[in-house]
Protein backbone atom coordinates (compact mmCIF):
# COMPACT_ATOMS: atom_id res chain seq x y z
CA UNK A 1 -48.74 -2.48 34.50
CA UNK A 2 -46.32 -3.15 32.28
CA UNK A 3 -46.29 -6.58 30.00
CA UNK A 4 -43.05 -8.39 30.24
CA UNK A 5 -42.79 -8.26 25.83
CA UNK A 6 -42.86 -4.52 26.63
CA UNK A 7 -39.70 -4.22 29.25
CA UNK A 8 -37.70 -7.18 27.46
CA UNK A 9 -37.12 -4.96 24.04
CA UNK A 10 -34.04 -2.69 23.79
CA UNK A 11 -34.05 0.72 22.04
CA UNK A 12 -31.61 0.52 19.76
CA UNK A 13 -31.70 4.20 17.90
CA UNK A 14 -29.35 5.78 20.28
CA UNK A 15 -26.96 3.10 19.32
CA UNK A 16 -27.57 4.19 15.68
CA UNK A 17 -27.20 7.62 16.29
CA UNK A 18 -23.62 7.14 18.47
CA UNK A 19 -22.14 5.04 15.28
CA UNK A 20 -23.34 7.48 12.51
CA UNK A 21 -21.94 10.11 14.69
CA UNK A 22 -18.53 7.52 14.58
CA UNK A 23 -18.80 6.93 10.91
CA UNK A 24 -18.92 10.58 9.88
CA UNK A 25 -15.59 11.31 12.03
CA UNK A 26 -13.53 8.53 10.65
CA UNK A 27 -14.78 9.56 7.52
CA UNK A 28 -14.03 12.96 8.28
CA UNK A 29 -10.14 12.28 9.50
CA UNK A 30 -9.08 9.76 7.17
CA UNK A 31 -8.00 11.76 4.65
CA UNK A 32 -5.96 13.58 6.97
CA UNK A 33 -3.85 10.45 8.38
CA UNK A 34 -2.56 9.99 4.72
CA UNK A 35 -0.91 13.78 4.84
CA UNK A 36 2.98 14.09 4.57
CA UNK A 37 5.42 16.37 2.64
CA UNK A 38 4.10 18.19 -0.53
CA UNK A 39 5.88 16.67 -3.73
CA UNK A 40 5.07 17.55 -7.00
CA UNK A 41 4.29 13.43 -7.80
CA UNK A 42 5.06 12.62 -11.65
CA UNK A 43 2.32 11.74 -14.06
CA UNK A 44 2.60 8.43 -15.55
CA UNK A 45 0.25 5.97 -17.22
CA UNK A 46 0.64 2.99 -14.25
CA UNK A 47 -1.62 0.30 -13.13
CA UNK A 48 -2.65 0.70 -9.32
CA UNK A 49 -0.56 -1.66 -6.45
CA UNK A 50 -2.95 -4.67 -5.38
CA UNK A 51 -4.91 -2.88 -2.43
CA UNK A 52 -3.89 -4.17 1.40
CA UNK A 53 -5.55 -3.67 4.82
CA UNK A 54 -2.25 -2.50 5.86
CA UNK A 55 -1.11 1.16 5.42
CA UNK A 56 1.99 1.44 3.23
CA UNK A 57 4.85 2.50 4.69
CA UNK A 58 6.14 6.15 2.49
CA UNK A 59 9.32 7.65 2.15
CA UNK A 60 9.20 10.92 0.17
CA UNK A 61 11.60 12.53 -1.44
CA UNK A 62 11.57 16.54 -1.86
CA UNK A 63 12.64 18.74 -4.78
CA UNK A 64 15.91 19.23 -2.96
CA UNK A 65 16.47 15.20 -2.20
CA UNK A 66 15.60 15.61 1.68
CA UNK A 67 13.59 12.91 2.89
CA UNK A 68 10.98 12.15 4.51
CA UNK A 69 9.03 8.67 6.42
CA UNK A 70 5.39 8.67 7.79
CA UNK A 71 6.45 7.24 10.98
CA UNK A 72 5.59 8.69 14.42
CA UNK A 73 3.81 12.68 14.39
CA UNK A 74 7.20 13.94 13.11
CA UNK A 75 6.77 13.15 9.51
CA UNK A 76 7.40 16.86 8.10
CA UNK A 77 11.22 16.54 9.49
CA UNK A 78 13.80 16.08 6.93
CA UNK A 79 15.75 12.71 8.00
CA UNK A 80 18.68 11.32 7.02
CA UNK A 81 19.74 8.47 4.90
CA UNK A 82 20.99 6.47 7.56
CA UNK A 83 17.97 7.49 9.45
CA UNK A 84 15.49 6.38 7.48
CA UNK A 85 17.43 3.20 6.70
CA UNK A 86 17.62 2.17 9.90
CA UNK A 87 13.64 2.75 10.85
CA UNK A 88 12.72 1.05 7.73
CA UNK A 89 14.92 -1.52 8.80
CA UNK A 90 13.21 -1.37 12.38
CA UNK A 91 9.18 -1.30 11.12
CA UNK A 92 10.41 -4.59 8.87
CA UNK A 93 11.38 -6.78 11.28
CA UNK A 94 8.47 -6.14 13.33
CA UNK A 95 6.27 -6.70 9.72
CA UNK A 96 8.40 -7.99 6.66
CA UNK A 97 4.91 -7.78 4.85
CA UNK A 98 4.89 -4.19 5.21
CA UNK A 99 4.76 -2.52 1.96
CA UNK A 100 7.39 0.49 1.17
CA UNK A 101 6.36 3.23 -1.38
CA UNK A 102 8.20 6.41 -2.38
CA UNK A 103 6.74 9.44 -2.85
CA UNK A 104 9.57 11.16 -5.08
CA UNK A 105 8.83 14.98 -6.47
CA UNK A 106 9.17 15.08 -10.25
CA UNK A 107 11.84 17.28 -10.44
CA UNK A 108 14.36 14.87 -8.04
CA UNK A 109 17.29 13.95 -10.04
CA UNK A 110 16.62 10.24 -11.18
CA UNK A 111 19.53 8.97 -9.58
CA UNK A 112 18.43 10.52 -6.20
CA UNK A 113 15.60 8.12 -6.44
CA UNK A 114 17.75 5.07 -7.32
CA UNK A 115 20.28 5.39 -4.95
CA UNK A 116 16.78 5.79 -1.93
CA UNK A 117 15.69 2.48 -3.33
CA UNK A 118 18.89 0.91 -3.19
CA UNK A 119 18.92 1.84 0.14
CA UNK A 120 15.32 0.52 0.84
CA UNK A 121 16.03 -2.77 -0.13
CA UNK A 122 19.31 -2.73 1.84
CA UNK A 123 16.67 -2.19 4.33
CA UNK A 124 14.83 -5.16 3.91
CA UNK A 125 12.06 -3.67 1.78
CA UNK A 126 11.74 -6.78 -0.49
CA UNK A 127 10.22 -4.38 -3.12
CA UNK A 128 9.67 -0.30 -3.48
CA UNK A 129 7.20 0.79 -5.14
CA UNK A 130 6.73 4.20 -6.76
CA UNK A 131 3.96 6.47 -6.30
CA UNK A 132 2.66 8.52 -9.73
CA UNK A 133 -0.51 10.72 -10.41
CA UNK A 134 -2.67 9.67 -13.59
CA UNK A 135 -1.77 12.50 -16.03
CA UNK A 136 -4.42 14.54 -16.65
CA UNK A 137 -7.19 13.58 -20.16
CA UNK A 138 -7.95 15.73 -22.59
């Protein structure tokens, strides 16, 4: 017969094994969820933005000025300006702490990029931030 010590403890190892088996898929999938249009990102010297639990909202901006928002699974189609305006415009009232960045290629004409921003902050976006890659040390 059984003691009662012995029935009263749970096995907890199969509970172990189902969230390593978690961990190693959200690891795996992560890097996926931050995937959008490929820009060519200029290199600049920049400190990074203060780090939030929240995930940024991104427009991008292609070599040939169409752009892009990583809203919804349709975040490879080209949008317009009004278009993005107005669901930036949406995703702020619902969170005016969301935080907008854009993801312009380096070979967008400059005032492309001002005239977005512009535009952004007409939005509501109390600040836009833009996204660079560290150039590379020799």
């Amino acid at each position: 017969m059984r003691s009662r010590r012995a029935m009263a403890e749970i096995n907890v190892v199969p509970y172990i094994d189902v969230m390593l088996v978690l961990l190693v898929i959200f690891m795996a999938t992560a890097p996926l969820l931050m995937q959008g249009v490929e820009v060519d990102l200029p290199k600049a010297d920049s400190s990074p933005v203060s780090d939030s639990d929240a995930e940024p909202l991104i427009v991008s901006i292609d070599a040939q000025s169409r752009l892009y928002l990583n809203l919804g699974a349709s975040d490879d189609q080209a949008l317009s300006m009004e278009t993005v305006k107005q669901r930036v415009a949406t995703v702020l009232k619902r969170n005016p702490e969301k935080v907008v960045m854009v993801w312009g290629d380096a070979t967008v004409p400059y005032g492309d990029v001002v005239v977005l921003m512009s535009e952004l902050q007409e939005a509501g976006a109390p600040s836009v931030g833009l996204v660079t890659e560290a150039p590379a040390r020799r």
